[in-house]
Structures are given as C-alpha cells and as structure tokens.
C-alpha atoms as a PDB file:
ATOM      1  CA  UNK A   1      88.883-139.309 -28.958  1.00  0.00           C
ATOM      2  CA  UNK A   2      91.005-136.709 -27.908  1.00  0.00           C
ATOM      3  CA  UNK A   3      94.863-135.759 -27.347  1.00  0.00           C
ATOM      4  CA  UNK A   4      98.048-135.820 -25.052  1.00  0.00           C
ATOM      5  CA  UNK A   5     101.129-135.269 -25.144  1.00  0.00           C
ATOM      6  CA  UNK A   6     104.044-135.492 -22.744  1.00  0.00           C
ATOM      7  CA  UNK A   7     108.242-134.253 -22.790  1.00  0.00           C
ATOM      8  CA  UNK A   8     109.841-131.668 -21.589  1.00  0.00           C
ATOM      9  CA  UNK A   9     110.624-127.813 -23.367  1.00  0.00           C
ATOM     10  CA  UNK A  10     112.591-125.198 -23.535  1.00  0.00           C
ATOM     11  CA  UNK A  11     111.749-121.212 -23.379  1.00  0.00           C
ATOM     12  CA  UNK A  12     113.781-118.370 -24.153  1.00  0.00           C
ATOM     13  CA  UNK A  13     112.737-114.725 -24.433  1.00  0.00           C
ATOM     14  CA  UNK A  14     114.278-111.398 -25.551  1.00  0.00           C
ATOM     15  CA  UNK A  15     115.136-110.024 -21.649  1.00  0.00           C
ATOM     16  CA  UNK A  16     117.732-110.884 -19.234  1.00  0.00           C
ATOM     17  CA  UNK A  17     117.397-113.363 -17.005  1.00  0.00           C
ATOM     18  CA  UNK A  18     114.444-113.871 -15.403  1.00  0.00           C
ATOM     19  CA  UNK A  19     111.618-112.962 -17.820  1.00  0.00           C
ATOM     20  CA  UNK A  20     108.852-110.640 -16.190  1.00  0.00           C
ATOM     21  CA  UNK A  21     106.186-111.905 -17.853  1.00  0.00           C
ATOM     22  CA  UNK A  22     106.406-115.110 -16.426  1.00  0.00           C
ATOM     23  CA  UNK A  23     105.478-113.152 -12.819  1.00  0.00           C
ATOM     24  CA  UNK A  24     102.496-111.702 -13.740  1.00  0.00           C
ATOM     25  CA  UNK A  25     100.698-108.355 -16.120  1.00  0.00           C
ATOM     26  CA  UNK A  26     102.830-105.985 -14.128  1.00  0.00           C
ATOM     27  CA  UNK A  27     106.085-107.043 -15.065  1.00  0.00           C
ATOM     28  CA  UNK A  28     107.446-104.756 -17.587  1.00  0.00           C
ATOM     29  CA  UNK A  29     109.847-106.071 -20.100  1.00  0.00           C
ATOM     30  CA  UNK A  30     113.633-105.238 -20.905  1.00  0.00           C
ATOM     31  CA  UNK A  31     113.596-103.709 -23.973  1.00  0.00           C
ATOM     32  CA  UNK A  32     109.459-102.231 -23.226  1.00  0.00           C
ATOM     33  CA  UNK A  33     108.105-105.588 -26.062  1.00  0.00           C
ATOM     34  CA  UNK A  34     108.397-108.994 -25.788  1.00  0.00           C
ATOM     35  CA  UNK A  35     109.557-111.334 -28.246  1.00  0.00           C
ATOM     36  CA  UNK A  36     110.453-115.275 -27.403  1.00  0.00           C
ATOM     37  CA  UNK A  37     110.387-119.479 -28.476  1.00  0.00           C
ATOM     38  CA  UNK A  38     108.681-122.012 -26.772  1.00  0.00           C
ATOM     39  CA  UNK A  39     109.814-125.627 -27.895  1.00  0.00           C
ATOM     40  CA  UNK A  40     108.493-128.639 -27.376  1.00  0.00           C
ATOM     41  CA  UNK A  41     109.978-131.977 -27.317  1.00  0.00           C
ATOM     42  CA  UNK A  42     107.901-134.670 -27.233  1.00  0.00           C
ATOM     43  CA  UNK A  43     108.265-137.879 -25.599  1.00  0.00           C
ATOM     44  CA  UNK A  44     105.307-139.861 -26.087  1.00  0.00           C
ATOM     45  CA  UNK A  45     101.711-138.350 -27.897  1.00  0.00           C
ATOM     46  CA  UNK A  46      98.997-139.123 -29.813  1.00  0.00           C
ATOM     47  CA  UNK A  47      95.932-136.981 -31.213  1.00  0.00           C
ATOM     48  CA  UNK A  48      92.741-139.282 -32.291  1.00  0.00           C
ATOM     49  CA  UNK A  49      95.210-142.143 -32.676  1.00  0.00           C
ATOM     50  CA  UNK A  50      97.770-140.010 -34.720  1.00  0.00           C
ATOM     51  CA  UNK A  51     101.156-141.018 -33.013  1.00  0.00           C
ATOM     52  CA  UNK A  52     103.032-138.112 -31.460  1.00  0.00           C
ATOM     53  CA  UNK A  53     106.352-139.922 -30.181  1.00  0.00           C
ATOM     54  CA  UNK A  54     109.001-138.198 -30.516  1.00  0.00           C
ATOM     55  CA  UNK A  55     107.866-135.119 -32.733  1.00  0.00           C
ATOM     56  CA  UNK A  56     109.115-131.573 -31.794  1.00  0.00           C
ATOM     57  CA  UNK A  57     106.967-128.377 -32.278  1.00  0.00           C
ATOM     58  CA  UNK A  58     108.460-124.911 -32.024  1.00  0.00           C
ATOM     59  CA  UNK A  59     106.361-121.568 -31.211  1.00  0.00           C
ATOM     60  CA  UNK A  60     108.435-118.089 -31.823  1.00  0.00           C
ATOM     61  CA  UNK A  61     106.158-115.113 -30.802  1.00  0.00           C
ATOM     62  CA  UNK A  62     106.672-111.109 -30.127  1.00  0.00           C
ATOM     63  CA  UNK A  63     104.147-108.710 -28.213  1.00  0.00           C
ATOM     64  CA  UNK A  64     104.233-104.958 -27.996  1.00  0.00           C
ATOM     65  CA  UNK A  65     104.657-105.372 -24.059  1.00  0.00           C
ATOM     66  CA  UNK A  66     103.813-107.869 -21.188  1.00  0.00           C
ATOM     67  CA  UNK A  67     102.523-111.256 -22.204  1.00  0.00           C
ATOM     68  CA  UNK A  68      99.589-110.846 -20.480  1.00  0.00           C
ATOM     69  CA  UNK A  69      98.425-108.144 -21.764  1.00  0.00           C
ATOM     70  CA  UNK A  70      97.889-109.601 -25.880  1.00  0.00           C
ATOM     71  CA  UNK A  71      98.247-108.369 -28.832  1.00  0.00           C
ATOM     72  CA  UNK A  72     100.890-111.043 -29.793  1.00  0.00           C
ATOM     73  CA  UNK A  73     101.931-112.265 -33.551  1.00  0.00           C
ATOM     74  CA  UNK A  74     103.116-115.912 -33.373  1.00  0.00           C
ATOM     75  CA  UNK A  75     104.373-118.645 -35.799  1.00  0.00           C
ATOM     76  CA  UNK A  76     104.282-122.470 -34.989  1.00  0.00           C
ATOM     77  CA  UNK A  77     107.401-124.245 -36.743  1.00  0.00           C
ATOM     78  CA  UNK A  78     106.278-128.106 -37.017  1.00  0.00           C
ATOM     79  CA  UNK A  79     109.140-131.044 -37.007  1.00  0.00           C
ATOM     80  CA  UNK A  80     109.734-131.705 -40.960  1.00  0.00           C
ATOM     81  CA  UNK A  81     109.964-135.159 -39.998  1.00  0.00           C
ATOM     82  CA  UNK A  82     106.447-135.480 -39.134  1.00  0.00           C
ATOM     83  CA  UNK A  83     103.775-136.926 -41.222  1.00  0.00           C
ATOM     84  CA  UNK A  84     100.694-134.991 -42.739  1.00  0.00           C
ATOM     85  CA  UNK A  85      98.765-136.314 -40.473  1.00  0.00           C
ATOM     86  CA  UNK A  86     101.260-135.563 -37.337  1.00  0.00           C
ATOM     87  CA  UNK A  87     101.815-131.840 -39.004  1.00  0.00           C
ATOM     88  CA  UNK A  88      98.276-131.451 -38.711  1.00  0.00           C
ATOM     89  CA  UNK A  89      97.382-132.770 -35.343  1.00  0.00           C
ATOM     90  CA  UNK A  90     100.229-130.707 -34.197  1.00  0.00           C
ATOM     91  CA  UNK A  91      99.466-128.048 -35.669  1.00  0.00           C
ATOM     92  CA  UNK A  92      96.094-128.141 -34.145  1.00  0.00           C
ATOM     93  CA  UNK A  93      97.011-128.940 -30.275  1.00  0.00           C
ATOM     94  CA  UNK A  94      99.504-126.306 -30.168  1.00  0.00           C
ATOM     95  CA  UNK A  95      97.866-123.330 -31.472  1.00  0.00           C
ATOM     96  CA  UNK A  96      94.944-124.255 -28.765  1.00  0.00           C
ATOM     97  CA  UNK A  97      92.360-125.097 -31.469  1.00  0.00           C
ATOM     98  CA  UNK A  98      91.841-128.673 -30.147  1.00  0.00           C
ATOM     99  CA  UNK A  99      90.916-127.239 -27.092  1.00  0.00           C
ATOM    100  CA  UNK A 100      92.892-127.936 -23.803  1.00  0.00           C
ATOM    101  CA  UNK A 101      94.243-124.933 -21.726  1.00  0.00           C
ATOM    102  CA  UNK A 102      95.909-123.742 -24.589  1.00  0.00           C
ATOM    103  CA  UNK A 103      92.812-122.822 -26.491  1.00  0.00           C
ATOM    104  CA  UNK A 104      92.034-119.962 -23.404  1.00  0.00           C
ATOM    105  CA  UNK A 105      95.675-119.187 -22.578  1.00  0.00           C
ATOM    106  CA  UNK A 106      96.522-118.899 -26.506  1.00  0.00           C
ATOM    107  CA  UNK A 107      93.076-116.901 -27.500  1.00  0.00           C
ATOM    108  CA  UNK A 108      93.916-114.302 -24.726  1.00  0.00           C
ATOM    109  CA  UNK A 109      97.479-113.207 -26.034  1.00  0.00           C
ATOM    110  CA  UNK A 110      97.797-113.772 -29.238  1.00  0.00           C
ATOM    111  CA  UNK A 111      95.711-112.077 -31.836  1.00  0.00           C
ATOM    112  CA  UNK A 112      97.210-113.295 -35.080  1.00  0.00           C
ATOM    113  CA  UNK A 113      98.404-116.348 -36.083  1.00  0.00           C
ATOM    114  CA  UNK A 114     101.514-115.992 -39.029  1.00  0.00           C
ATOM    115  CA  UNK A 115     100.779-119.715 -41.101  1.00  0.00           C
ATOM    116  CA  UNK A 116     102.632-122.561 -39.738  1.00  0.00           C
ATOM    117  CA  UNK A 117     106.437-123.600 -41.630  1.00  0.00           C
ATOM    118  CA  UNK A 118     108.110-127.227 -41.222  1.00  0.00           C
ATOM    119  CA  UNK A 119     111.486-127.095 -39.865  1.00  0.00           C
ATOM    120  CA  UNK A 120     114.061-129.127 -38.481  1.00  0.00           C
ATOM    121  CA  UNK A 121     113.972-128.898 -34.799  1.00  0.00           C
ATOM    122  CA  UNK A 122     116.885-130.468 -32.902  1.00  0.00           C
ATOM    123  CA  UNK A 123     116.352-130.565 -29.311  1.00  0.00           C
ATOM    124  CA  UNK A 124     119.612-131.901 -27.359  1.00  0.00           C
ATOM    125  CA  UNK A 125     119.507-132.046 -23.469  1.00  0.00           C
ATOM    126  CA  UNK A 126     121.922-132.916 -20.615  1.00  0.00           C
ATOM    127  CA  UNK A 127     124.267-130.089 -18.588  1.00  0.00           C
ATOM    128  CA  UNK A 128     123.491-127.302 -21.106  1.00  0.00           C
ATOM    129  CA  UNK A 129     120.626-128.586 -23.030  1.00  0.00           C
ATOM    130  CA  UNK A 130     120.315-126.515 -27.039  1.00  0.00           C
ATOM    131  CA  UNK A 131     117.691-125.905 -29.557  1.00  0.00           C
ATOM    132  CA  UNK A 132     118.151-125.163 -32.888  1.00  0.00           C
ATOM    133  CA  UNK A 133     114.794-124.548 -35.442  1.00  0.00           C
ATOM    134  CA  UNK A 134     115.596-124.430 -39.413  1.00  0.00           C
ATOM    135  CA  UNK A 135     117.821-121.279 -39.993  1.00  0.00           C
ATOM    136  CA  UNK A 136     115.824-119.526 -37.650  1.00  0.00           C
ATOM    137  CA  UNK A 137     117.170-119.542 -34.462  1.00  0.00           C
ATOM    138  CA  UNK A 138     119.626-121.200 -32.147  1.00  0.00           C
ATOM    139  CA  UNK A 139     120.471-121.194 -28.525  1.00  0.00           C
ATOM    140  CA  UNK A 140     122.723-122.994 -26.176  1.00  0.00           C
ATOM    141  CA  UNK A 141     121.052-122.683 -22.043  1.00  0.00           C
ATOM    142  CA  UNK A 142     123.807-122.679 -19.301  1.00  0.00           C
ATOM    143  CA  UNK A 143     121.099-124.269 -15.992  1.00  0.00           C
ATOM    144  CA  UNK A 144     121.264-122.095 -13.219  1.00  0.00           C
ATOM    145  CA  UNK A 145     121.982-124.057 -10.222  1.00  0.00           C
ATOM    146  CA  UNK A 146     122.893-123.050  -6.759  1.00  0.00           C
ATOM    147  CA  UNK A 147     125.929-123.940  -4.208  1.00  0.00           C
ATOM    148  CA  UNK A 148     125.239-127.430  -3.828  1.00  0.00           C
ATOM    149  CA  UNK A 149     124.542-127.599  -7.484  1.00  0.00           C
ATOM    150  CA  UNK A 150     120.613-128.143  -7.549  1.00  0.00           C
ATOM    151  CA  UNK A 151     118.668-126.217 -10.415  1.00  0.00           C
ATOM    152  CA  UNK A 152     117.024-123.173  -9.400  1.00  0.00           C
ATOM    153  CA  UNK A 153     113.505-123.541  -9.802  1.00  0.00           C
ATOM    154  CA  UNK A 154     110.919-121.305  -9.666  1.00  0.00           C
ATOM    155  CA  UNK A 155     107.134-122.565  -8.707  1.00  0.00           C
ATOM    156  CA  UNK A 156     104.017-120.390  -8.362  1.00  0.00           C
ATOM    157  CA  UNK A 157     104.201-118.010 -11.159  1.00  0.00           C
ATOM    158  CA  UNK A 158     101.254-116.233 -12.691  1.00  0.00           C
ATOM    159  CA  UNK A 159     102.060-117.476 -16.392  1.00  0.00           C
ATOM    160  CA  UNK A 160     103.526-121.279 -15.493  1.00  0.00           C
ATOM    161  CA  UNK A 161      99.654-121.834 -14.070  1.00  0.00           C
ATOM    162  CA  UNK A 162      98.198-120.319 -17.676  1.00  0.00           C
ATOM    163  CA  UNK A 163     100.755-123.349 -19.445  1.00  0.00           C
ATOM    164  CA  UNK A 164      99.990-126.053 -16.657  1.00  0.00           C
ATOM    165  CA  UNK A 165     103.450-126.695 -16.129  1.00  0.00           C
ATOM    166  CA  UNK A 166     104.152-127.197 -12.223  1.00  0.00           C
ATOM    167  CA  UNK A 167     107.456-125.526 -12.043  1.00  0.00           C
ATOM    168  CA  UNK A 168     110.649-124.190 -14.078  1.00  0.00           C
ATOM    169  CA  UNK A 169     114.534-124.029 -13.851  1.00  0.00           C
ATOM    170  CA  UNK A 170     116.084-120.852 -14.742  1.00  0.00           C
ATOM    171  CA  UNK A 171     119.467-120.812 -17.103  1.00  0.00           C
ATOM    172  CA  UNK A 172     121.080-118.168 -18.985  1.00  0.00           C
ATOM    173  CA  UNK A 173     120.713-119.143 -22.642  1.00  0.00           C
ATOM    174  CA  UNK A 174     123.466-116.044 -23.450  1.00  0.00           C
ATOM    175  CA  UNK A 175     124.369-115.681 -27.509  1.00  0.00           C
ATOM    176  CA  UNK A 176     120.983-117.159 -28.982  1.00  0.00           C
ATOM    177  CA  UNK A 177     118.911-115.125 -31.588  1.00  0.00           C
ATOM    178  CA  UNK A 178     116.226-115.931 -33.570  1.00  0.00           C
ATOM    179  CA  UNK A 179     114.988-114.021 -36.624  1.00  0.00           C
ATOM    180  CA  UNK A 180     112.121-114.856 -38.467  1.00  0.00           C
ATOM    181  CA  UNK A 181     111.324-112.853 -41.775  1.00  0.00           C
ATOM    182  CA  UNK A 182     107.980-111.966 -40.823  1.00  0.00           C
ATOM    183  CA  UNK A 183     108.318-111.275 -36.863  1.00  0.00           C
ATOM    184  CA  UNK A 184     110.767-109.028 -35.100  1.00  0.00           C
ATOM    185  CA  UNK A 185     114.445-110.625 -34.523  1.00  0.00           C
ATOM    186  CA  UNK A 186     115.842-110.622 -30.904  1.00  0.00           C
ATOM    187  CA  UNK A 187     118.575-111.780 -28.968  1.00  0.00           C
ATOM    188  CA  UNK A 188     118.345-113.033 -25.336  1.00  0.00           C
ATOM    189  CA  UNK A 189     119.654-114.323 -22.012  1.00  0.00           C
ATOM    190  CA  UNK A 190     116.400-115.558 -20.474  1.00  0.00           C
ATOM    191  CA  UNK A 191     116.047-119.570 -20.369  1.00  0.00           C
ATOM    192  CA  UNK A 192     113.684-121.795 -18.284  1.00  0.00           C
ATOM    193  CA  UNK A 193     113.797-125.326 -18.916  1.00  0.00           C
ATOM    194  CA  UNK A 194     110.345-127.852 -18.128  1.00  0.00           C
ATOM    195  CA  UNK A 195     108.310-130.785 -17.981  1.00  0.00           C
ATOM    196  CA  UNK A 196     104.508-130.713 -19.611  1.00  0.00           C
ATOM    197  CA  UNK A 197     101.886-132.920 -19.561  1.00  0.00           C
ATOM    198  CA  UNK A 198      99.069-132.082 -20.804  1.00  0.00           C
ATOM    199  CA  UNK A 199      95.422-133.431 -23.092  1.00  0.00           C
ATOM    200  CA  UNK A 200      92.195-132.615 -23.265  1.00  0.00           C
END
C-alpha cells in the first residue's frame, strides 16, 4: 500500500512579496538567504491505511541563498493531535522518505533534517486565511486579488512544478515571524496560498 493526501496550504517566506525562489535558481533573495513555512492542511489522507483526515503538518526551513541551490536546514512540526501512528506516517510523507516527488525535490535542497516537534497547528481560511504553529510562528495573509476582485495567481513557475501543485495565489502575509530555537528567525511579507494533491 501506499499514501495520499489531499487540502490545501499555505507558504510564507522571509522576502517581500513575490518570493524569487519560486521563479527559478536565478532569483536572488531579499535579504541574500532564505528562510520560510510551508503548512499543510489536510483534508482527507491515509498512509498504509493510517487515516490522515484532517491532520495538519508544518515545515519551517532557512537556506544560505536561492532554494534551488541546497544547503537548507529544515524542521517538520507534526499536529499534536495526531496519533503515533499518524505522527509517524506524517512524518514520513513529508520529509520525502516515503517516496513521492518529495523524496527528489526534498533530497536536492535540504541537507539536514533538525528532528521533528508536535505542535498545535491551527489553520483558519476564508478572506484572509492564518496559521499559527505552537509558539513558533504566526501569520495572518491579506489574498492579492485584482480589479474585479479575482486572486492573482501565478502558474508555470520553476519551483510550483518541483511541489506538483498546478498553480498559486499571491497575498501579503505582512507582520508574521517565526522563530525557531534552532533555525534562524525571520519576518516576512511573501504569501501564496494552494491546493495539493499528491501520493505515491
């Protein structure tokens, strides 16, 4: 058996709105690093039988420049609500070592993985959708939409083909901050807001 899982996420970065790295190796980062969360709200999943519903993973990250290029430290922060069993299968899909497109995209750019913590994750959505993980971090996204008030969305880009997600809408997500004891804190204005669904 194998695993899927389906909801939609959130991703916020250390650089103004939009994040380079999402366009490809060349973009060059605000502040010269890169340092973001990826969060992931699940609506339905299940992992060798394991069920997924309604779990929430959260992946905070930093690199010494563009995404692409690697060298990244990163942290997965697993729903405290979950079972052993859903911790572990979690666990597992997200850091790419049940295979999937994850297990490439994940082995390319991130060389060391920081052990995983359980957190609370709240993940609230609607016209300015939040995410909150432990006493890590926080942020509030403000959707980006244009004068006849659909989303801008972005399709195409270099990195949204590495996470198999088909497009993204861009918000500012202005005030958030995360700080985690053992990665570099940041504060951002770079939001993009998605659907995912992927298994392997």
């Amino acid at each position: 058996m194998g695993w899927s899982v389906r909801g939609r996420s959130i991703e916020l970065c250390s650089c103004k709105m939009l994040c380079p790295c999402w366009l490809g190796p060349d973009g060059e980062p605000d502040q010269g690093w890169c340092d973001g969360t990826f969060a992931f709200d699940i609506a339905e999943g299940d992992a060798d039988g394991v069920d997924l519903n309604g779990r929430k993973v959260a992946l905070m990250a930093e690199w010494p420049g563009n995404f692409f290029l690697g060298g990244g430290k990163a942290r997965l922060y697993i729903d405290d609500g979950a079972s052993d069993d859903q911790q572990g299968a979690l666990e597992a899909i997200f850091s790419g070592k049940r295979g999937g497109h994850l297990e490439p995209l994940f082995g390319a750019v991130i060389s060391q993985w920081l052990p995983a913590q359980t957190a609370k994750i709240d993940m609230q959505w609607g016209e300015s959708p939040s995410v909150s993980v432990g006493t890590i971090g926080q942020a509030t996204l403000q959707p980006m939409k244009n004068p006849d008030g659909q989303p801008t969305n972005v399709r195409g880009a270099a990195a949204l083909a590495g996470f198999q997600i088909e497009s993204m809408d861009l918000a500012s997500s202005k005030g958030s901050h995360f700080s985690d004891p053992d990665l570099r804190a940041w504060d951002g204005d770079s939001g993009t807001l998605h659907t995912f669904a992927w298994s392997a």
